[in-house]
C-alpha atoms as a PDB file:
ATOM      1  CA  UNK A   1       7.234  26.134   4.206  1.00  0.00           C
ATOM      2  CA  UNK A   2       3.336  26.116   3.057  1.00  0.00           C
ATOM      3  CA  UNK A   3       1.343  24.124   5.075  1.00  0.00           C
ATOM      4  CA  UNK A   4      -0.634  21.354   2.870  1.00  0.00           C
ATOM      5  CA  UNK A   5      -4.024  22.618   3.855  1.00  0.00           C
ATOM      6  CA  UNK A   6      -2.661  26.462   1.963  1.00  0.00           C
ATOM      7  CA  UNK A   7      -1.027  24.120  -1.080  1.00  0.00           C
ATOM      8  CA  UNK A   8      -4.751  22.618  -1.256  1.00  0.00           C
ATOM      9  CA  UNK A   9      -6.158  25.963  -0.905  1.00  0.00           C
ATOM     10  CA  UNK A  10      -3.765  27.423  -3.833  1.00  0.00           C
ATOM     11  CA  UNK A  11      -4.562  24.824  -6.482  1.00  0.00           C
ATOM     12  CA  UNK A  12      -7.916  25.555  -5.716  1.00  0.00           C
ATOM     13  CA  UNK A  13     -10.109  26.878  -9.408  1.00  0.00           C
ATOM     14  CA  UNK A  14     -12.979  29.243  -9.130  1.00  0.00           C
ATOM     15  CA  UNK A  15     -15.846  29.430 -11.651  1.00  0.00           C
ATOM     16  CA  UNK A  16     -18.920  31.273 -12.186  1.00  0.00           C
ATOM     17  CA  UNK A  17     -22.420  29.602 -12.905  1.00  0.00           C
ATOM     18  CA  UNK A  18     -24.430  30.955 -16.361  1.00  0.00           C
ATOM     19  CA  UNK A  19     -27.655  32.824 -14.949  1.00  0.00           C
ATOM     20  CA  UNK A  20     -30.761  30.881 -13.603  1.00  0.00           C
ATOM     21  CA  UNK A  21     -33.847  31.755 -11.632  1.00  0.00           C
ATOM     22  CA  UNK A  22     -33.216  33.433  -8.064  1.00  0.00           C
ATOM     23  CA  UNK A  23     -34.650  30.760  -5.307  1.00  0.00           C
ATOM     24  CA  UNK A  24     -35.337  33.146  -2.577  1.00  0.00           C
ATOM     25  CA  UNK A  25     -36.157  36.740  -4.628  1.00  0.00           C
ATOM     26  CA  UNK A  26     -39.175  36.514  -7.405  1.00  0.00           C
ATOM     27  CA  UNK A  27     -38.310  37.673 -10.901  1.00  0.00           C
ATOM     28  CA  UNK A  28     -34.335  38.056  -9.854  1.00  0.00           C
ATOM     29  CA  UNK A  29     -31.785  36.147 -11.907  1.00  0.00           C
ATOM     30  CA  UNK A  30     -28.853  34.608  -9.977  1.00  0.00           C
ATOM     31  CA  UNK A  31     -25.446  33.392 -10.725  1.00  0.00           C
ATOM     32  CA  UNK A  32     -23.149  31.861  -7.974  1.00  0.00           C
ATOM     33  CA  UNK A  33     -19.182  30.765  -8.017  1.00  0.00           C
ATOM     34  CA  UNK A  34     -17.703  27.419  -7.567  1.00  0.00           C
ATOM     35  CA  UNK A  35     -15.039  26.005  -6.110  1.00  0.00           C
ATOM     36  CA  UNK A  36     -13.244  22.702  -7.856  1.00  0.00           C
ATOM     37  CA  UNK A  37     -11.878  20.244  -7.774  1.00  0.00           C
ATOM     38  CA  UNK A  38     -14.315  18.706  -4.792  1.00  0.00           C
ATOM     39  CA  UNK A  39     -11.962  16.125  -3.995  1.00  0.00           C
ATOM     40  CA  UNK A  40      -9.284  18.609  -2.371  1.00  0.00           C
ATOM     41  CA  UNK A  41     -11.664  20.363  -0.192  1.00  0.00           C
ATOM     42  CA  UNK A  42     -11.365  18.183   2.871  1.00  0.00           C
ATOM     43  CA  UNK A  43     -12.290  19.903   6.315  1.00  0.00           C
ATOM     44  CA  UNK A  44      -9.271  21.969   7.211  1.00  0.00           C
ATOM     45  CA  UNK A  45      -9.755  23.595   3.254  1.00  0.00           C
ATOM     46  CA  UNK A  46     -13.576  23.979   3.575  1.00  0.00           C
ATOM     47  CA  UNK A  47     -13.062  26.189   6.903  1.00  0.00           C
ATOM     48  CA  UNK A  48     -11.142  28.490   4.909  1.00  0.00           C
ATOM     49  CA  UNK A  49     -13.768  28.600   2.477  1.00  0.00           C
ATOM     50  CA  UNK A  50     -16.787  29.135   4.932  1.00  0.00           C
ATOM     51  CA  UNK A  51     -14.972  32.226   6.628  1.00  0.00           C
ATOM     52  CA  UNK A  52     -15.179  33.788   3.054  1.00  0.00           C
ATOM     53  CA  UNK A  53     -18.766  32.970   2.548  1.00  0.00           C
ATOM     54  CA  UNK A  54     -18.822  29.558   0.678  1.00  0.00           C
ATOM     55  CA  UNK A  55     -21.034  26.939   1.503  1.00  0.00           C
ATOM     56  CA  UNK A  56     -22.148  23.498   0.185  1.00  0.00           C
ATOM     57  CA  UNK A  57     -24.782  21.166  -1.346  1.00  0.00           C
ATOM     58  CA  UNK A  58     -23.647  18.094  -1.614  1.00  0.00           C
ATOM     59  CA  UNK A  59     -19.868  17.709  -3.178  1.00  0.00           C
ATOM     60  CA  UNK A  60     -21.111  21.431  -4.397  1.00  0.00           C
ATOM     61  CA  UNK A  61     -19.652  24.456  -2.995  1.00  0.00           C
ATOM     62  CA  UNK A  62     -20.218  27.831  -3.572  1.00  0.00           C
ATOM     63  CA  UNK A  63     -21.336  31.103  -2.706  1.00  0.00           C
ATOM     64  CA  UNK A  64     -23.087  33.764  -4.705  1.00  0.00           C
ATOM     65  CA  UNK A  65     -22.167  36.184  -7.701  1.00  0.00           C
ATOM     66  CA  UNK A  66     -24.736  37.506  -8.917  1.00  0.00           C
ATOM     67  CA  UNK A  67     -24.310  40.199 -11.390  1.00  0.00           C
ATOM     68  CA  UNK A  68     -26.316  43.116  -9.796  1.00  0.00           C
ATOM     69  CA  UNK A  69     -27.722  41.654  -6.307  1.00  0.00           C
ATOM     70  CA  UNK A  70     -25.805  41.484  -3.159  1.00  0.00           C
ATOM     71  CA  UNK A  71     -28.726  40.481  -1.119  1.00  0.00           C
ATOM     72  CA  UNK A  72     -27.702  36.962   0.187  1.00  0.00           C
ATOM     73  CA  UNK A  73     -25.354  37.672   3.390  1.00  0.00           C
ATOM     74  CA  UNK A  74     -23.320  35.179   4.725  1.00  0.00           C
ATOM     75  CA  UNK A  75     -24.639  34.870   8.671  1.00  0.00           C
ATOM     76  CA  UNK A  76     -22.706  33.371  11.892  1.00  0.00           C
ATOM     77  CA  UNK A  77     -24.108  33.294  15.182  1.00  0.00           C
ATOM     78  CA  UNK A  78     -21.258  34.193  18.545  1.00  0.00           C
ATOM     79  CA  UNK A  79     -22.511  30.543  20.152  1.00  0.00           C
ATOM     80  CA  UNK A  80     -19.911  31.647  23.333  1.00  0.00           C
ATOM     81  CA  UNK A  81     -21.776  34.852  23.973  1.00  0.00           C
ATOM     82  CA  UNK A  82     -25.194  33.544  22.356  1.00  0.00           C
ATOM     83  CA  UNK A  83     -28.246  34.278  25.369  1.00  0.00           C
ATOM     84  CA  UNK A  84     -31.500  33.204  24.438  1.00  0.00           C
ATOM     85  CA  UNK A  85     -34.580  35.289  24.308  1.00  0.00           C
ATOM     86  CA  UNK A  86     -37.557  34.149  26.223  1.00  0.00           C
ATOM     87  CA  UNK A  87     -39.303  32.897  24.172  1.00  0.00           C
ATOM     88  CA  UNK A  88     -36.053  30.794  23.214  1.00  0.00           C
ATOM     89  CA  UNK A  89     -35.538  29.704  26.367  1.00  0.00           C
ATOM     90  CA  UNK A  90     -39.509  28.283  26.440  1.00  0.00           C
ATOM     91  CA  UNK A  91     -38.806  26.662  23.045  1.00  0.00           C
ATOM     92  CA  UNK A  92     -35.414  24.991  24.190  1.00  0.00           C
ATOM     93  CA  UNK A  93     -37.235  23.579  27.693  1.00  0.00           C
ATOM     94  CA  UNK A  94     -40.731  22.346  25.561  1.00  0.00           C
ATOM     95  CA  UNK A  95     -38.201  19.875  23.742  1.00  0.00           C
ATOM     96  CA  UNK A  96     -36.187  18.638  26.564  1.00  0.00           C
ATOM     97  CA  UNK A  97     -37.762  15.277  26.272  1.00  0.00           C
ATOM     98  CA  UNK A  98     -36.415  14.675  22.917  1.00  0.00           C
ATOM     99  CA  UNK A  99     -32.799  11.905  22.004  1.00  0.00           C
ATOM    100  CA  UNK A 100     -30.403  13.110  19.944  1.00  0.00           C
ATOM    101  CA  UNK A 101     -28.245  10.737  18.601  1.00  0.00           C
ATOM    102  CA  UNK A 102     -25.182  10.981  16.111  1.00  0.00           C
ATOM    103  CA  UNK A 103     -25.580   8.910  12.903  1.00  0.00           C
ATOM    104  CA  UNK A 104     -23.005   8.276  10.162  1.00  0.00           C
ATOM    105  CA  UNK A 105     -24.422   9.854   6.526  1.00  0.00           C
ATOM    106  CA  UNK A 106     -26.247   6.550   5.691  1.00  0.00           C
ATOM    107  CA  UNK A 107     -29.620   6.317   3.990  1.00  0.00           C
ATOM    108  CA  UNK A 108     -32.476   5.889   5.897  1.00  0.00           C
ATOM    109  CA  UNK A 109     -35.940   5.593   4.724  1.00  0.00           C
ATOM    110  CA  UNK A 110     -37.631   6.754   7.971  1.00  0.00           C
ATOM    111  CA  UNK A 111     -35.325   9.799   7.396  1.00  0.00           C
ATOM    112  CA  UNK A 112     -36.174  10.211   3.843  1.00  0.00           C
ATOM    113  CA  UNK A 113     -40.099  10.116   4.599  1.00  0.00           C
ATOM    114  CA  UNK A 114     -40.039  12.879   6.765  1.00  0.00           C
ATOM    115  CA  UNK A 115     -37.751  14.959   4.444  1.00  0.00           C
ATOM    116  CA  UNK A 116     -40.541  14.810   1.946  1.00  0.00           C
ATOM    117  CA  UNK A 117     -43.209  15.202   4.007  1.00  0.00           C
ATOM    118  CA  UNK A 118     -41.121  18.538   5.237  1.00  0.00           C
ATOM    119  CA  UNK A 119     -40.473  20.166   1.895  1.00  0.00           C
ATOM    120  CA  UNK A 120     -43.872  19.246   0.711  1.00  0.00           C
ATOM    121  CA  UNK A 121     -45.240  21.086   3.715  1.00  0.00           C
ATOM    122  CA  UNK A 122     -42.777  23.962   4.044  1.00  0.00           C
ATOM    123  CA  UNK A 123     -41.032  24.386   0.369  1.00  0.00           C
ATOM    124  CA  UNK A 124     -44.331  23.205  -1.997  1.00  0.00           C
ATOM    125  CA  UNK A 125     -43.783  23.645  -5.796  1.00  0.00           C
ATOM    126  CA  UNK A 126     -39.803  24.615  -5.118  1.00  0.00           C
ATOM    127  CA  UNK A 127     -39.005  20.798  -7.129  1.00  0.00           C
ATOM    128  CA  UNK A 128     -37.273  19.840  -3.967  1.00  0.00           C
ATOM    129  CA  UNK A 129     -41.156  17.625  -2.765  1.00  0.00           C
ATOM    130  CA  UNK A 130     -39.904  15.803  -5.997  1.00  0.00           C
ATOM    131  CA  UNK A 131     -36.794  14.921  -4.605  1.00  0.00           C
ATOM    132  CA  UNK A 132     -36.220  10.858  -5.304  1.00  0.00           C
ATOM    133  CA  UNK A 133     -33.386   8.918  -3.423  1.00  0.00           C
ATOM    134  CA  UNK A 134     -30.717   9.338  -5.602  1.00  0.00           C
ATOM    135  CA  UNK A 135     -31.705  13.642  -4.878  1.00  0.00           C
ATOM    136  CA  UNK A 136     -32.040  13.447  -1.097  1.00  0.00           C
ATOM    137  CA  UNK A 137     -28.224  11.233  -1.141  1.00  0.00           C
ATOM    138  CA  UNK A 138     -26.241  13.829  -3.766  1.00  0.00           C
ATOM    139  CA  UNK A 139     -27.663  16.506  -1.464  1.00  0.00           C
ATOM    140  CA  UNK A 140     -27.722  15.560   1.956  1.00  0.00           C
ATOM    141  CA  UNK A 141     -25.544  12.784   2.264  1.00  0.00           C
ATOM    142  CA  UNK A 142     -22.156  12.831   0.172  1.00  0.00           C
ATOM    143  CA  UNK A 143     -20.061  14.732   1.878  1.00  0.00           C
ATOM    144  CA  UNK A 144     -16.021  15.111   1.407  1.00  0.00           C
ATOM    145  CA  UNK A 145     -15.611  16.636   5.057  1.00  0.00           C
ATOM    146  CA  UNK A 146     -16.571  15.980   9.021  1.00  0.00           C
ATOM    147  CA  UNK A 147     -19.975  15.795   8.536  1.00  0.00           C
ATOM    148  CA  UNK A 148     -22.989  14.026  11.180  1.00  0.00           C
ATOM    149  CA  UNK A 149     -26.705  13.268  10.982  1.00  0.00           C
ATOM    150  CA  UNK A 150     -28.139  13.989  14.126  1.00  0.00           C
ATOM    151  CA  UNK A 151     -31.906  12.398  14.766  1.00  0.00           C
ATOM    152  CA  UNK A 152     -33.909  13.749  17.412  1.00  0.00           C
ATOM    153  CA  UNK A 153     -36.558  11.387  18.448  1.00  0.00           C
ATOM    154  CA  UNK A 154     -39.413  10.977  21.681  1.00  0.00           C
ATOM    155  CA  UNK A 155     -38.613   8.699  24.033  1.00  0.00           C
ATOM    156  CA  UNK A 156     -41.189   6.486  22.531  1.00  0.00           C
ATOM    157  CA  UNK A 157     -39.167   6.263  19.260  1.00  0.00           C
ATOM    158  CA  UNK A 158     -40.957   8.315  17.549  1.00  0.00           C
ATOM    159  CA  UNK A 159     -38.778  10.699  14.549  1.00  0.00           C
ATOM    160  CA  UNK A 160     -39.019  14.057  15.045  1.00  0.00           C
ATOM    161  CA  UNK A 161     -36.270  15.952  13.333  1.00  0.00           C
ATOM    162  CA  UNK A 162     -32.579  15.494  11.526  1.00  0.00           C
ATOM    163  CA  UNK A 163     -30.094  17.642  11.276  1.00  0.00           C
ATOM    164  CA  UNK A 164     -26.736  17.676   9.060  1.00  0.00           C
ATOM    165  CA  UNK A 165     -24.382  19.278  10.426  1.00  0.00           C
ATOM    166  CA  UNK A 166     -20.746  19.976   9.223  1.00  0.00           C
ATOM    167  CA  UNK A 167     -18.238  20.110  12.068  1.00  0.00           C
ATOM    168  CA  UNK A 168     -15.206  22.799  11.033  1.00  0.00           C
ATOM    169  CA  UNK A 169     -12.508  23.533  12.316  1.00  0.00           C
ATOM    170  CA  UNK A 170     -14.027  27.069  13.976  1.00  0.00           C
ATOM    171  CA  UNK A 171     -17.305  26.030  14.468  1.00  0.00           C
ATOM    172  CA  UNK A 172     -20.229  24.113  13.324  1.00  0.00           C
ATOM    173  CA  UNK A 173     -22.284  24.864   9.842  1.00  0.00           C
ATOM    174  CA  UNK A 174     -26.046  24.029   9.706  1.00  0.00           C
ATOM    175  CA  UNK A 175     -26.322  22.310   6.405  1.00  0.00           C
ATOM    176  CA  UNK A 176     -29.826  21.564   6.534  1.00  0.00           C
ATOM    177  CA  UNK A 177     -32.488  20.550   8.791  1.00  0.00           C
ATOM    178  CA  UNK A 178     -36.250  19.018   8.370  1.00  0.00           C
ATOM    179  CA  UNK A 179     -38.675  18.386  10.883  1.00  0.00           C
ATOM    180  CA  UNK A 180     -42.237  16.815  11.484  1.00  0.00           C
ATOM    181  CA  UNK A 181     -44.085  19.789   9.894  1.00  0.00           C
ATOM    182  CA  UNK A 182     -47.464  18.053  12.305  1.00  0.00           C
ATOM    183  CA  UNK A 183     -45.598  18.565  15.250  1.00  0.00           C
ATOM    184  CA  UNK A 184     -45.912  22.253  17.060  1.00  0.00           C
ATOM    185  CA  UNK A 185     -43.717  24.116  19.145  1.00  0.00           C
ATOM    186  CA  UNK A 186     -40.795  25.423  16.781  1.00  0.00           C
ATOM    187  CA  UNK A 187     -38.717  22.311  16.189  1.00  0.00           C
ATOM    188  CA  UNK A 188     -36.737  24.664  13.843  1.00  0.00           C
ATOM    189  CA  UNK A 189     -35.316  26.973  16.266  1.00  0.00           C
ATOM    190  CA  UNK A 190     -35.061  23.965  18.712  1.00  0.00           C
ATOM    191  CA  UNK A 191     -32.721  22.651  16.353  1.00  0.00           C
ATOM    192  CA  UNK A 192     -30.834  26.015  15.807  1.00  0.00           C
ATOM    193  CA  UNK A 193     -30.634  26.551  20.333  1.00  0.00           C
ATOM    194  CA  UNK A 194     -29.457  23.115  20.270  1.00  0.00           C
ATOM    195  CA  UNK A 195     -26.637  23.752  17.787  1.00  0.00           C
ATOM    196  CA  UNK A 196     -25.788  26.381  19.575  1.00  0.00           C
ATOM    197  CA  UNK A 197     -25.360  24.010  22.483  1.00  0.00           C
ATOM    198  CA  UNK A 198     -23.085  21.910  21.296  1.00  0.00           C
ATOM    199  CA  UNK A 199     -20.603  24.976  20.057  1.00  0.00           C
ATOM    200  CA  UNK A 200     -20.335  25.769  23.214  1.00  0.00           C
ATOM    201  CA  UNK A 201     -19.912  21.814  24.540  1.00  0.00           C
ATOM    202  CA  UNK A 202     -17.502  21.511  21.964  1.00  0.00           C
ATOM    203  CA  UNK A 203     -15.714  25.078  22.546  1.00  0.00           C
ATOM    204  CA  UNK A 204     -16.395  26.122  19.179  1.00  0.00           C
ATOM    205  CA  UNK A 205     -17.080  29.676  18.464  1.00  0.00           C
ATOM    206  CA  UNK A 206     -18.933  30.136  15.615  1.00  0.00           C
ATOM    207  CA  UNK A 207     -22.591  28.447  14.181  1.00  0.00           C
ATOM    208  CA  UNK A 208     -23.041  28.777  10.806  1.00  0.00           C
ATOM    209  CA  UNK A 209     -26.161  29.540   9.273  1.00  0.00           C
ATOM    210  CA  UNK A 210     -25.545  29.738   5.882  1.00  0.00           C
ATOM    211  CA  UNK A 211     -27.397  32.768   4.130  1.00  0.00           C
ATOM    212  CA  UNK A 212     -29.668  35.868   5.331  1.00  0.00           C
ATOM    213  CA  UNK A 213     -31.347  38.075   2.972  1.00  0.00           C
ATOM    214  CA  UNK A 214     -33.535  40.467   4.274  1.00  0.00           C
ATOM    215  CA  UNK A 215     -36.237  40.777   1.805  1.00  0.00           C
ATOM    216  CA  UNK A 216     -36.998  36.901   2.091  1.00  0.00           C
ATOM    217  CA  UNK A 217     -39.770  35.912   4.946  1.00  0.00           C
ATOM    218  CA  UNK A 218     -38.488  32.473   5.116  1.00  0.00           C
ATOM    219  CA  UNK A 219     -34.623  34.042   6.121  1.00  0.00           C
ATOM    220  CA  UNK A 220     -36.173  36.228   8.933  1.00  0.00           C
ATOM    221  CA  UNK A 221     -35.609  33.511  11.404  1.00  0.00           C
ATOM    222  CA  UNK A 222     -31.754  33.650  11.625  1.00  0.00           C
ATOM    223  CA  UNK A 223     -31.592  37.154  12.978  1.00  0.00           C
ATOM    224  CA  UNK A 224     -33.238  36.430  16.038  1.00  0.00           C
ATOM    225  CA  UNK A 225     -30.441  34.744  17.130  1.00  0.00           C
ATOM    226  CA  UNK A 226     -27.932  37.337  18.815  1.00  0.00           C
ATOM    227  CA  UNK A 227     -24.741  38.270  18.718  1.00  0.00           C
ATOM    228  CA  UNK A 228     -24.300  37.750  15.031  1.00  0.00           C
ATOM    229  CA  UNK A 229     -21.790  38.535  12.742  1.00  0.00           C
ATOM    230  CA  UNK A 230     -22.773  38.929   8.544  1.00  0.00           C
ATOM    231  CA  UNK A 231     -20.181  38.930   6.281  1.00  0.00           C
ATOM    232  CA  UNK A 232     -20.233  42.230   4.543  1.00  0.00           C
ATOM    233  CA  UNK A 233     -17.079  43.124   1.560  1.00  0.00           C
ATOM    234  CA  UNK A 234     -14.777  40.504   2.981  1.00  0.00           C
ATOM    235  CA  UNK A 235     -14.720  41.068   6.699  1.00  0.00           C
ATOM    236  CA  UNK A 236     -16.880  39.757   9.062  1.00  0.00           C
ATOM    237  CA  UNK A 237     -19.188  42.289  11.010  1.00  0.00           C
ATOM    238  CA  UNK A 238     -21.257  42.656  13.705  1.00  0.00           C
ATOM    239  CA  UNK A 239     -24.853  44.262  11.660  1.00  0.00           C
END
């Protein structure tokens, strides 16, 4: 007998996207594949998905298929066996003093203020500083599996950082995270160290990270974090 998550998993439809402008590689067209309907993939059917490179925006997941490129590579982290560098470990102890605190996928205004002070700092001229409400919510908060905001704020209140996180079934996948671009001391890889933290809380063995390509400045971040494992012609390797 098939278990329901497989029957889900079988009635499943693939597409392909028509061609538009690469985000990460200049003067590259890119074309990615999608998996409908959205309402079947619930948790248990998106972990199958992840492990084969999918991942999501919104009720929107994918992964790429671009005609000639194979740059983008899908990119875990080993959180049971993950040792931070040094300069990790001074990173993770600088932002000790910060709250994090589990929040349903709600809209906030506090939250969406410091999203667009973040892209317009870190992603200017990408459309996403242009982001209104109804943007920010498709993206960041509709969500069809186990899903979590997490805020990190001083102990004077003050927001520092959010994080959406999608809890699977073998791990945890970043979504997407946005910080107080003011604020110095890598709250970005805090964020990442204290995913990793919870894997391991939570006995989870795998963090997420969503896509590496190695031509792209703003992707050289996620290989500092070691072990990995990058998804390479189905199979999941160590690089």
């Amino acid at each position: 007998m098939s278990h329901p998550t497989d029957l889900k998993f079988k009635t499943l439809q693939f597409y392909s996207t028509a061609s538009y402008p690469c985000s990460y590689l200049e003067n590259r067209e890119a074309r990615s594949q999608v998996a409908t309907p959205s309402h079947l993939i619930d948790t248990h059917t998106y972990t199958q998905l992840v492990a084969q490179g999918f991942r999501r925006s919104g009720l929107f997941t994918y992964r790429p298929n671009c005609d000639t490129c194979q740059a983008c590579k899908p990119v875990r982290i080993d959180a049971l066996n993950f040792k931070p560098t040094r300069t990790q470990h001074k990173t993770w102890n600088r932002h000790q003093g910060l709250r994090a605190r589990n929040l349903p996928l709600l809209f906030n205004a506090e939250h969406f203020n410091l999203y667009r002070r973040y892209v317009a700092a870190r992603h200017p001229g990408a459309g996403m500083d242009e982001d209104s409400q109804s943007q920010y919510t498709q993206f960041l908060l509709s969500s069809r599996v186990n899903s979590t905001l997490i805020e990190f704020r001083t102990p004077g209140g003050e927001l520092r950082m959010v994080s959406l996180i999608d809890i699977l079934d073998t791990g945890l996948s970043a979504v997407y995270t946005f910080f107080d671009p003011e604020v110095a001391g890598s709250l970005g890889t805090y964020g990442i160290l204290w995913q990793l933290d919870r894997c391991k809380a939570m006995g989870l063995p795998w963090l997420y990270l969503g896509y590496w390509i190695e031509e792209s400045r703003k992707m050289a971040y996620k290989s500092q974090f070691q072990p990995q494992q990058i998804l390479q012609g189905g199979e999941w390797l160590s690089p």
